[in-house]
Structures are given as structure tokens and as C-alpha cells.
C-alpha atoms as a PDB file:
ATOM      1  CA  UNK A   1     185.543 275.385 -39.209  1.00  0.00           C
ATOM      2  CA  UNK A   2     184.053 271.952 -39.592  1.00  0.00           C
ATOM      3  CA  UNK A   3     184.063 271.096 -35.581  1.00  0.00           C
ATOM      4  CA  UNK A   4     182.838 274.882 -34.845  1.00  0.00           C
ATOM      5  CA  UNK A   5     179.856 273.503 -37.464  1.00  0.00           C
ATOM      6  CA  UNK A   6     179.130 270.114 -36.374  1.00  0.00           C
ATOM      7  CA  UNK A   7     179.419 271.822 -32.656  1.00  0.00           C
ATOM      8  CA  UNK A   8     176.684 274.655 -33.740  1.00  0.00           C
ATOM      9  CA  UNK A   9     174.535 271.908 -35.274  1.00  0.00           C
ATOM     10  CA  UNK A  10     174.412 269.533 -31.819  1.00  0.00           C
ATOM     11  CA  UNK A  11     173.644 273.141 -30.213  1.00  0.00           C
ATOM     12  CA  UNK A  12     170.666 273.775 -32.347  1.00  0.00           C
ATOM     13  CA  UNK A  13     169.318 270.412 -32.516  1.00  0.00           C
ATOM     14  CA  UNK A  14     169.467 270.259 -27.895  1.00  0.00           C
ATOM     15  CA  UNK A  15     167.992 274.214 -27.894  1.00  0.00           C
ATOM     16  CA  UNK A  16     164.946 273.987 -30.204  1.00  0.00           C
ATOM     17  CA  UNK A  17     163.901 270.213 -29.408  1.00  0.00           C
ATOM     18  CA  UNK A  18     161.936 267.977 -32.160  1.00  0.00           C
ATOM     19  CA  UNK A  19     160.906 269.017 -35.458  1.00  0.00           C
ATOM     20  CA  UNK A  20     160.983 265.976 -37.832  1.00  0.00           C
ATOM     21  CA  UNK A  21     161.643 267.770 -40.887  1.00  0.00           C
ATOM     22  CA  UNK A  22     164.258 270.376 -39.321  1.00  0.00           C
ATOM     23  CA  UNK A  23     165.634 267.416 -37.900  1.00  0.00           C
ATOM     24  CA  UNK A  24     165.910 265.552 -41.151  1.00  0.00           C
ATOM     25  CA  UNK A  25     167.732 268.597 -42.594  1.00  0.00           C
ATOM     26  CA  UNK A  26     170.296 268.983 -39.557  1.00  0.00           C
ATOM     27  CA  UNK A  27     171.472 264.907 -40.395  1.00  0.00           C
ATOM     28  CA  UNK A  28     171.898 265.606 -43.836  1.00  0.00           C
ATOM     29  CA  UNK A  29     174.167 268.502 -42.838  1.00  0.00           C
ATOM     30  CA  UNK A  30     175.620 266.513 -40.702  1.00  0.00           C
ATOM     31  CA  UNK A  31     176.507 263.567 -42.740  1.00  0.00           C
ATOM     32  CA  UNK A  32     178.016 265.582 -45.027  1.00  0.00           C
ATOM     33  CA  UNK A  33     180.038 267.365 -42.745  1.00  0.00           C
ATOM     34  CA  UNK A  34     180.962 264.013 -41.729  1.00  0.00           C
ATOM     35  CA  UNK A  35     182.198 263.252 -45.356  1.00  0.00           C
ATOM     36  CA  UNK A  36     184.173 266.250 -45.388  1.00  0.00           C
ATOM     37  CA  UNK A  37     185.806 265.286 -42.385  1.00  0.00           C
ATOM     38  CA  UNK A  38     186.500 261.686 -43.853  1.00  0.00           C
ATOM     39  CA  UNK A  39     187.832 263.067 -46.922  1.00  0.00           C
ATOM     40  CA  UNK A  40     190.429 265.445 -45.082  1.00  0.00           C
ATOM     41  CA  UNK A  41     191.651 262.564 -43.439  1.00  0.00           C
ATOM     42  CA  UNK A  42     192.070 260.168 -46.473  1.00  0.00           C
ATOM     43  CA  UNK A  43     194.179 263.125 -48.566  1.00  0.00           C
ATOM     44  CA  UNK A  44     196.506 263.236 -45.079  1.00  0.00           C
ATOM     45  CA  UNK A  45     196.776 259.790 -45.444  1.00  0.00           C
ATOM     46  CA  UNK A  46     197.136 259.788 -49.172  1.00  0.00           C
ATOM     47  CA  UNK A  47     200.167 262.671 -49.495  1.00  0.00           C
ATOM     48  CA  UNK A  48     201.694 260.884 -46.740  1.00  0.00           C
ATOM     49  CA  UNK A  49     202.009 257.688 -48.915  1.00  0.00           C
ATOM     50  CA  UNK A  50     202.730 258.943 -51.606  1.00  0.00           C
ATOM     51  CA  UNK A  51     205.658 261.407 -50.565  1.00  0.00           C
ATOM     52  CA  UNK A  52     206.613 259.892 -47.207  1.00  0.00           C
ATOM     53  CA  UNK A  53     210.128 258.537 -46.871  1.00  0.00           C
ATOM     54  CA  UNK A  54     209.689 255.310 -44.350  1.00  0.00           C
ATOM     55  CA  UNK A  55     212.046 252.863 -42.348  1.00  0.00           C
ATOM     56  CA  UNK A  56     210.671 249.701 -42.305  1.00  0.00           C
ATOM     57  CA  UNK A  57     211.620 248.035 -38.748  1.00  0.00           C
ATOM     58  CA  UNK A  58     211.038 244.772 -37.447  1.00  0.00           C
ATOM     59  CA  UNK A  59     207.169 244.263 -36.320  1.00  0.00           C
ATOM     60  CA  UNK A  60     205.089 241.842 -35.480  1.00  0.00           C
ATOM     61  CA  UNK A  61     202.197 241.417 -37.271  1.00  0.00           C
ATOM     62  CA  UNK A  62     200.515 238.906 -35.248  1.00  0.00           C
ATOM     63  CA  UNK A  63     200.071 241.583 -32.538  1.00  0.00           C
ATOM     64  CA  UNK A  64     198.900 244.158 -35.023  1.00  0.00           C
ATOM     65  CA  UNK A  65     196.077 241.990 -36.337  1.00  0.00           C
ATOM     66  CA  UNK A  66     195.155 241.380 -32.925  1.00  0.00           C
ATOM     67  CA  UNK A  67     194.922 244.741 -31.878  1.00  0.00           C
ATOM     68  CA  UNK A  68     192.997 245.519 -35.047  1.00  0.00           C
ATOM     69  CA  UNK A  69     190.542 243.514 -34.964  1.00  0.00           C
ATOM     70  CA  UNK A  70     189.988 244.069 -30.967  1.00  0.00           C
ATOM     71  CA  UNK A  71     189.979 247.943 -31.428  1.00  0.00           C
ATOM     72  CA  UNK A  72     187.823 247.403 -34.738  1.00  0.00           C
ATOM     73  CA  UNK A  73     184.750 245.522 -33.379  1.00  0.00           C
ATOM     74  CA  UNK A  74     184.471 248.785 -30.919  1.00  0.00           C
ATOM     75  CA  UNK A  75     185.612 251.466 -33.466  1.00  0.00           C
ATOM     76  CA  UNK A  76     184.039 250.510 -36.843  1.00  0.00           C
ATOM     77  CA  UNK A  77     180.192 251.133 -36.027  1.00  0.00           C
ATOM     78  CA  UNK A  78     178.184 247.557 -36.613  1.00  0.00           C
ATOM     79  CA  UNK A  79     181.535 245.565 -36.111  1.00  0.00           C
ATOM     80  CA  UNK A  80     180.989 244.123 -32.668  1.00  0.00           C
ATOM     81  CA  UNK A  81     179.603 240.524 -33.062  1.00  0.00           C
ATOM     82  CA  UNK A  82     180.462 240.207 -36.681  1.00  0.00           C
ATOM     83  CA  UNK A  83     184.782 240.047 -36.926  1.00  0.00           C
ATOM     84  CA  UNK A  84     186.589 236.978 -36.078  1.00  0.00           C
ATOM     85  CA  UNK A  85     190.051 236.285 -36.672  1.00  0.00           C
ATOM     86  CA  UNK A  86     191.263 232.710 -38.034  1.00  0.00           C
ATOM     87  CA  UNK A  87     194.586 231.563 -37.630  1.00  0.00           C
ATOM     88  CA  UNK A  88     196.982 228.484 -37.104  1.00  0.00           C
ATOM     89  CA  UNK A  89     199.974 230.754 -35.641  1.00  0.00           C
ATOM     90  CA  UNK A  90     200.088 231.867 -32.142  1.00  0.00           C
ATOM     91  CA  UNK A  91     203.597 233.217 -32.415  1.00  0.00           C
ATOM     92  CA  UNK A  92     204.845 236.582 -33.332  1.00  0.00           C
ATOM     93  CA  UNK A  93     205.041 236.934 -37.341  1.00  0.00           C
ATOM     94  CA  UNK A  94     207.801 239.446 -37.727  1.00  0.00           C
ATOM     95  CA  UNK A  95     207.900 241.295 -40.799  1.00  0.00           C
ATOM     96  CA  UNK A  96     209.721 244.539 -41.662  1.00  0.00           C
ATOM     97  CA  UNK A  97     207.503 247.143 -41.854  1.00  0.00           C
ATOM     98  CA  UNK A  98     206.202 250.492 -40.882  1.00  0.00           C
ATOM     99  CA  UNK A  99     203.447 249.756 -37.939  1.00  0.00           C
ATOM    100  CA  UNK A 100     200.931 252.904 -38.198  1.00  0.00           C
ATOM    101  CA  UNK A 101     200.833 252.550 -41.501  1.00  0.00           C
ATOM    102  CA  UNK A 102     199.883 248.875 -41.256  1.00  0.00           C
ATOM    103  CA  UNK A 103     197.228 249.323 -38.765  1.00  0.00           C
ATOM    104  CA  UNK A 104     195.880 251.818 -41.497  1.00  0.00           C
ATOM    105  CA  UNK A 105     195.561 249.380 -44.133  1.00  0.00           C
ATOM    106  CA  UNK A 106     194.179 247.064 -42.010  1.00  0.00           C
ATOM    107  CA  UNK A 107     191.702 249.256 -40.714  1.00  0.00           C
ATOM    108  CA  UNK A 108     190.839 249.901 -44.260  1.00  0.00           C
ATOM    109  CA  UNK A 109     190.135 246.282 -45.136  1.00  0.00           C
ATOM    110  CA  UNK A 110     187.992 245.528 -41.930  1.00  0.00           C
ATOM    111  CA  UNK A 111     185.775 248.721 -41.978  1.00  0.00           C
ATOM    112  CA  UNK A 112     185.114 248.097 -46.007  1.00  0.00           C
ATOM    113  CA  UNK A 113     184.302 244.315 -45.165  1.00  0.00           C
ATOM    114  CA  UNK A 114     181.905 245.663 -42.657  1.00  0.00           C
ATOM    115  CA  UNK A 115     180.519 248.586 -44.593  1.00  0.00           C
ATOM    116  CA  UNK A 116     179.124 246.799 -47.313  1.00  0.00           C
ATOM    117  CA  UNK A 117     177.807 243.730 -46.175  1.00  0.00           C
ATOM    118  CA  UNK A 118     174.684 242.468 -44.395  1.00  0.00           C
ATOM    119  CA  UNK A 119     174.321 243.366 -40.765  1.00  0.00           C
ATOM    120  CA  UNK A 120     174.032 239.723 -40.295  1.00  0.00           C
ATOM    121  CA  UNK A 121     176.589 237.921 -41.753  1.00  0.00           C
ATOM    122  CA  UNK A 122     180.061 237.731 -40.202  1.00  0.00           C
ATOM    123  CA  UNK A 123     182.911 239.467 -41.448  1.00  0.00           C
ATOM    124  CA  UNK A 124     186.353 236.940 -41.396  1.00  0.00           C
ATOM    125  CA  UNK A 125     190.059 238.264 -40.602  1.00  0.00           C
ATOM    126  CA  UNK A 126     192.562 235.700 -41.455  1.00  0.00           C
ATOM    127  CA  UNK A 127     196.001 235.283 -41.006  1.00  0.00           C
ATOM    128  CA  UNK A 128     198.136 232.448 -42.766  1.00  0.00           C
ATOM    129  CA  UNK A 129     201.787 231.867 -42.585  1.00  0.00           C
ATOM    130  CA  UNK A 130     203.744 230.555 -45.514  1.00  0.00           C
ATOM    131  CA  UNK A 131     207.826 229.479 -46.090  1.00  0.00           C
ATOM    132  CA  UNK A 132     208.527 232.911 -46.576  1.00  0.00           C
ATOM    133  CA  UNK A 133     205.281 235.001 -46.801  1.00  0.00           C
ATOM    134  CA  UNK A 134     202.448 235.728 -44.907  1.00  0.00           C
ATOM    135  CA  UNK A 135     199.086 236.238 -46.341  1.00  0.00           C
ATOM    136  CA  UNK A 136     196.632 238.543 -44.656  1.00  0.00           C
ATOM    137  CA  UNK A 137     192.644 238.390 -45.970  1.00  0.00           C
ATOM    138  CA  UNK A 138     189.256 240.227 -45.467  1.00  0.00           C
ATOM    139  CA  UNK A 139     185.836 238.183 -46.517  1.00  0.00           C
ATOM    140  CA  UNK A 140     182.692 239.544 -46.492  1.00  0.00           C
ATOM    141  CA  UNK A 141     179.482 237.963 -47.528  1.00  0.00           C
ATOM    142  CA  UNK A 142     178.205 241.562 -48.801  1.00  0.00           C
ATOM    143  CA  UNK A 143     176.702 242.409 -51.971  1.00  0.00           C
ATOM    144  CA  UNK A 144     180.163 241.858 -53.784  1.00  0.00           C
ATOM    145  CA  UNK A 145     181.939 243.596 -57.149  1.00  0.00           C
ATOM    146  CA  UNK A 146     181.007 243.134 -60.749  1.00  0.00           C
ATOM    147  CA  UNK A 147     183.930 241.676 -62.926  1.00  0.00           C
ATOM    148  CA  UNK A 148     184.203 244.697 -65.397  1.00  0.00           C
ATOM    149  CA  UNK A 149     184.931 246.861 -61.802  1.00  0.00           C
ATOM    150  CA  UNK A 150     187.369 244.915 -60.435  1.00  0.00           C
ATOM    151  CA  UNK A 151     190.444 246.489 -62.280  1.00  0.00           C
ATOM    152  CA  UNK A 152     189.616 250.138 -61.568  1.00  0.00           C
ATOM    153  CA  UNK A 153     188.666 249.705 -57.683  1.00  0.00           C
ATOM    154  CA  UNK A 154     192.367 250.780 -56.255  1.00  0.00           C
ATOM    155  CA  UNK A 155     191.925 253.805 -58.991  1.00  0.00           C
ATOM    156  CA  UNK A 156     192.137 257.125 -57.022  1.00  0.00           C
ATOM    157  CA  UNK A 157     188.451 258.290 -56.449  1.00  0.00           C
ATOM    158  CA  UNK A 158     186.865 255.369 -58.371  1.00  0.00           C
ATOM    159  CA  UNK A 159     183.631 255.008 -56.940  1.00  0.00           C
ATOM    160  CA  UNK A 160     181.810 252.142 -58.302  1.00  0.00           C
ATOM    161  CA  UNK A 161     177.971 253.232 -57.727  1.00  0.00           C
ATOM    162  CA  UNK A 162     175.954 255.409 -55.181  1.00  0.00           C
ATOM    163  CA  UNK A 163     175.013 252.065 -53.105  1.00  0.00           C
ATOM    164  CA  UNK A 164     177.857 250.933 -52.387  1.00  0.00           C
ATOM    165  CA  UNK A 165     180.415 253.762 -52.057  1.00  0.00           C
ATOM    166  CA  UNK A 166     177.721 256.352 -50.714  1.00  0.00           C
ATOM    167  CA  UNK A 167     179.902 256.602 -47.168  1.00  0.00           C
ATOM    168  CA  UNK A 168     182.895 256.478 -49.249  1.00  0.00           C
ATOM    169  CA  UNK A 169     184.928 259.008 -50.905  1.00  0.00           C
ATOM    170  CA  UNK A 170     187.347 256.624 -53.134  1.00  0.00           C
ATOM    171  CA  UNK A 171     190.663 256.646 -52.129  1.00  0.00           C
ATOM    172  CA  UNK A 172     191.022 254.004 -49.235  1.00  0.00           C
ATOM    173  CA  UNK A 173     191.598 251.306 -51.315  1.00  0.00           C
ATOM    174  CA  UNK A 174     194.281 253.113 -53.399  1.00  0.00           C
ATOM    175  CA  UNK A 175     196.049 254.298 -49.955  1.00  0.00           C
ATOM    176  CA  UNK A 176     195.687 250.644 -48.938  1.00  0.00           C
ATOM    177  CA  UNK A 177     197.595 249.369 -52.070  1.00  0.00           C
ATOM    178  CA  UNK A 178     200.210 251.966 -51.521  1.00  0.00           C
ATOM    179  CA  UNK A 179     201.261 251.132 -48.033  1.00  0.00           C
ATOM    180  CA  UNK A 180     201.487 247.048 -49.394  1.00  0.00           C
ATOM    181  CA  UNK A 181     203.814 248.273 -52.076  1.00  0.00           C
ATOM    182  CA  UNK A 182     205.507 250.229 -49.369  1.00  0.00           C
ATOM    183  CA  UNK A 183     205.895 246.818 -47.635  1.00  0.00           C
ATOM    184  CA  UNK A 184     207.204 245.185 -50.621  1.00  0.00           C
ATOM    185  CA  UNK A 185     203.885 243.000 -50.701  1.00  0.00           C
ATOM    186  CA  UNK A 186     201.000 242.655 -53.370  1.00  0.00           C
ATOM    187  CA  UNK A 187     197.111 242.827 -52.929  1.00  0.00           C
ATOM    188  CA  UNK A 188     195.044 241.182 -54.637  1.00  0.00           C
ATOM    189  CA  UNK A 189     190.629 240.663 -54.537  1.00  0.00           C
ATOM    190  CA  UNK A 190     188.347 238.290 -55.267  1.00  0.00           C
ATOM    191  CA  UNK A 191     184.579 238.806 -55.675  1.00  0.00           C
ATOM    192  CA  UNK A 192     181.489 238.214 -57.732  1.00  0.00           C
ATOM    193  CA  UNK A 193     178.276 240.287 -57.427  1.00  0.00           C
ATOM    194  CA  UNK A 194     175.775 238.731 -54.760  1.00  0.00           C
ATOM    195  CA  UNK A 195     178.312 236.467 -53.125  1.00  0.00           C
ATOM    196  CA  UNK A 196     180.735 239.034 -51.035  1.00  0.00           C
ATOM    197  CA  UNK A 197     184.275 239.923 -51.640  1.00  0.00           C
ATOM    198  CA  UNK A 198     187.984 238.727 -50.569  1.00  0.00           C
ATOM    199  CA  UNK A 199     190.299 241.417 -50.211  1.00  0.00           C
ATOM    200  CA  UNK A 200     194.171 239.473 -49.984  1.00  0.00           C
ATOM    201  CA  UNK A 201     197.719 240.895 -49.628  1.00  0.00           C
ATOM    202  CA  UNK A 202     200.443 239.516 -49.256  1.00  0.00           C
ATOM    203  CA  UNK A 203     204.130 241.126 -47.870  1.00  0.00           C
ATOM    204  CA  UNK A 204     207.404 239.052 -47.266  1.00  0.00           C
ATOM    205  CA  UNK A 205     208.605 237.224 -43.899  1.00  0.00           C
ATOM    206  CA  UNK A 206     211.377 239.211 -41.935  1.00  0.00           C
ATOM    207  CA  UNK A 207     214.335 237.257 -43.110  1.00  0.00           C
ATOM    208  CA  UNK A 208     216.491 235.626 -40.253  1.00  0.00           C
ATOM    209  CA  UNK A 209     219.718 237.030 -39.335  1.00  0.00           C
END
């Protein structure tokens, strides 16, 4: 129903030409049709997390980051210049893990970062290795969280104010949080109103057999 809508809506908008104020109407449709389709896809992704049974395989993360951020700057509208990734390894980091579900989470992270901060300010991927962890992070130089927020943000459907979450629905930082438990990891955030926000998890090495 929702493509036969969006499909009708591109239909009348080519047949009957420009009319500012019918046109203003037809994008409000359409952005929320847009939501609806957004919000389909995050319950999919949410009942998958949360009822899913997973084997977590050797992957390498390195390559997953890379891909991620490659696919993102084309993917995640406003992206292009703005994502760089920093790193010291150029080897595979093998972790075991579930890789769709990682390039999820990741996804998450990067199209948040970009979301809400300025057009003009980059948005920084990093990857760090440690003795037996790696730590994956997401900064922004956006408009940032307030401290009395901070603990409810990975509630499901928290939405902190009409600003920032407008293009948001609520639950992709929950189903982010989810697949790092699934990974045995931990996520953590950092972030102050006015000076952007840090968004951190960490998962165990692959041990060495």
C-alpha cells in the first residue's frame, strides 16, 4: 500500500505540473509516508534482535568499517565529503560476530552522526585496536545531548525533542545497543549540548586458536 501511494503521489505531482501550495501538501504526504516506511523497517529490525537466535562467526571488522563508511558517504544523504575513517591498523581485526547485523549498527551510528550535525562539519569514524578489544567510535560536532537525556536515549521510542529526532522514530539506538550485547560488547556516549556527541562501543578480539 505504501509504494502503490508514494507511486500515485510522483504520478500526480509529473501530470498536473506546479502548484506551490499543492506541491507543499504532496511533500508533507510524502515525508510521512517516508516515516512510515522507516518505521516498518526499524520494528523488522527490532523483532529480529530481540527474538533472533545468531551464530557469531569469525569476521573481520576492518573490512566492514570500510565498506561502511564507503557505501555510507553515497547512501546516507549529506554524507559525501563529511566521513573519514581514522585508524592505526591496516590488518584484518577479526572478531566473532554476526556481519549484517554489524553493518546495521554501524549504519546506525554514521547516519545519526550525520543527521544531526552541521552540514559543514565533518563527521569522524574511528577504529582503535586494543590487547584484547577493539573500540569502534562516531563524533559529530552537531548540536549534542543534554546530561539529564543521556540515560534514556537507547530507551525504545525515546525521542528527545522535535529538532532533533523529527526524521527519527526512536528505536535505532536501542536496536544498535542490542546487536553490541549480541556481540558480547558495551556502548557507551559522550556528549554535551552545543559541542557534538561520541557514540563508543566496544566488543571483544576473536581469541586465537
Amino acid at each position: 500500500p505504501l509504494s502503490i501511494a508514494k507511486t500515485s503521489l510522483y504520478l500526480i505531482d509529473k501530470k498536473h505540473g506546479i502548484d506551490p501550495t499543492r506541491n507543499e501538501y504532496l511533500g508533507r504526504i510524502a515525508e510521512q509516508i517516508d516515516t512510515l516506511y522507516l518505521l516498518f523497517d526499524r520494528m523488522t529490525q527490532m523483532i529480529r534482535v530481540d527474538y533472533g537466535e545468531f551464530e557469531l562467526l569469525p569476521i573481520d571488522l576492518m573490512a566492514i568499517v570500510n565498506e561502511v563508511v564507503v557505501t555510507g558517504k553515497v547512501k546516507i544523504t549529506g554524507a559525501l565529503d563529511r566521513v573519514a575513517l581514522q585508524t592505526d591498523s591496516h590488518r584484518p581485526v577479526m572478531i566473532d560476530g554476526v556481519e549484517e547485523l554489524m553493518k546495521v549498527a554501524l549504519e546506525e551510528l554514521l547516519r545519526n552522526a550525520v543527521q544531526f550535525s552541521h552540514d559543514d562539519t565533518p563527521v569522524v569514524f574511528a577504529l582503535d585496536v586494543m590487547a584484547d578489544e577493539v573500540v569502534l567510535s562516531v563524533k559529530d560536532d552537531g548540536m549534542g545531548i543534554a546530561e539529564e537525556h543521556l540515560q534514556d536515549i537507547f530507551t525504545r521510542f525515546y525521542r528527545i525533542d522535535e529538532a532533533r529526532t523529527k526524521r527519527g522514530i526512536g528505536l535505532g539506538l536501542q536496536i544498535v545497543q542490542k546487536i553490541v550485547a549480541i556481540h558480547g560488547g558495551r556502548i557507551e556516549v559522550e556528549s554535551a549540548v552545543g559541542r557534538g556527541s561520541v557514540f563508543r562501543f566496544v566488543l571483544p578480539l576473536r581469541e586465537e586458536v
